[in-house]
Protein backbone atom coordinates (compact mmCIF):
# COMPACT_ATOMS: atom_id res chain seq x y z
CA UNK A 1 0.00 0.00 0.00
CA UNK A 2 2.89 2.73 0.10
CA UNK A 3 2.67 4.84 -3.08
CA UNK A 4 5.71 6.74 -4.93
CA UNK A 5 4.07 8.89 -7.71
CA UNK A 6 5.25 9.62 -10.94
CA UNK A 7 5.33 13.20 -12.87
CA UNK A 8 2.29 15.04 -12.09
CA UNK A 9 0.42 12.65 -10.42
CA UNK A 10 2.32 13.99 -7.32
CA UNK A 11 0.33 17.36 -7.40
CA UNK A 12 -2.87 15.97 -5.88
CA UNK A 13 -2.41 12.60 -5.31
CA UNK A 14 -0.91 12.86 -1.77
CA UNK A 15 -3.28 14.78 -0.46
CA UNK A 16 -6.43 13.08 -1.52
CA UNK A 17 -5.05 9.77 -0.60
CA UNK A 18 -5.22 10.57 2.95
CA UNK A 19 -8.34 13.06 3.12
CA UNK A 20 -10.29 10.71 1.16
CA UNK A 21 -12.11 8.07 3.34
CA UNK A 22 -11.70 5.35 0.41
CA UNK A 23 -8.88 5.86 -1.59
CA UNK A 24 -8.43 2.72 -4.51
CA UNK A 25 -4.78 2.84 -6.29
CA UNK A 26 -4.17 1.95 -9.90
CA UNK A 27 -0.55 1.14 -9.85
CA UNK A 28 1.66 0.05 -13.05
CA UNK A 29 4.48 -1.94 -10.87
CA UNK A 30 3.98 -3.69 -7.17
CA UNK A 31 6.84 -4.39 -5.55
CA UNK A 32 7.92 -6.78 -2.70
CA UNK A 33 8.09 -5.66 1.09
CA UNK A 34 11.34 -3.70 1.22
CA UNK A 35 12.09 -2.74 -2.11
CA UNK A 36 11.02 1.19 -1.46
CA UNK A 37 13.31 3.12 -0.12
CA UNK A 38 11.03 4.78 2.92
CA UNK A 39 12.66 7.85 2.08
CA UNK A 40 10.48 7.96 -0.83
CA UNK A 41 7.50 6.83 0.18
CA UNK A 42 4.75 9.74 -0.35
CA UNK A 43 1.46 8.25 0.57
CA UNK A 44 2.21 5.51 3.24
CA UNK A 45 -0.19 2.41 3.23
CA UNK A 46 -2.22 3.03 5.63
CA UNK A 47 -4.04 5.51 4.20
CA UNK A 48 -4.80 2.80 1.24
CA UNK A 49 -7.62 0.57 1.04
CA UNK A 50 -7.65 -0.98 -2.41
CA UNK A 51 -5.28 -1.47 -4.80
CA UNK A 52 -6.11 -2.04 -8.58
CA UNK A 53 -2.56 -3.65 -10.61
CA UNK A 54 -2.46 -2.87 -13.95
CA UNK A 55 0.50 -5.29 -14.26
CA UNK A 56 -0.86 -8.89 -15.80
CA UNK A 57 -3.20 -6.89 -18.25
CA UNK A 58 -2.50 -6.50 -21.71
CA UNK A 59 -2.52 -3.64 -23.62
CA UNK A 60 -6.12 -4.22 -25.19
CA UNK A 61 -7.27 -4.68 -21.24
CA UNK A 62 -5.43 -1.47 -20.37
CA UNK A 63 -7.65 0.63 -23.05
């Protein structure tokens, strides 16, 4: 559930992941435990509830 963002995603993204009371990720890459450096770490995981991988799709999924 801990989010790094990516180019302008990082303008809002932050801050509506932890006002919102849901807040549902699409990420492009998950990771194993550890592989973040916590120094960049925006959104930690705990303000995550749900998170949608866009990593076994293909590209006609994706469209």
């Amino acid at each position: 559930g801990n989010l790094v963002y990516r180019k302008a995603a990082r303008n809002f993204g932050p801050i509506m992941a932890t006002a919102a009371k849901t807040t549902i990720v699409e990420v492009s890459q998950l990771v194993a435990l550890g592989d973040l450096d916590p120094e960049n770490i925006i959104t930690p995981g705990i303000f995550v509830q749900r998170v949608f991988s866009l990593e076994n799709l293909t590209a006609a999924q994706r469209a």
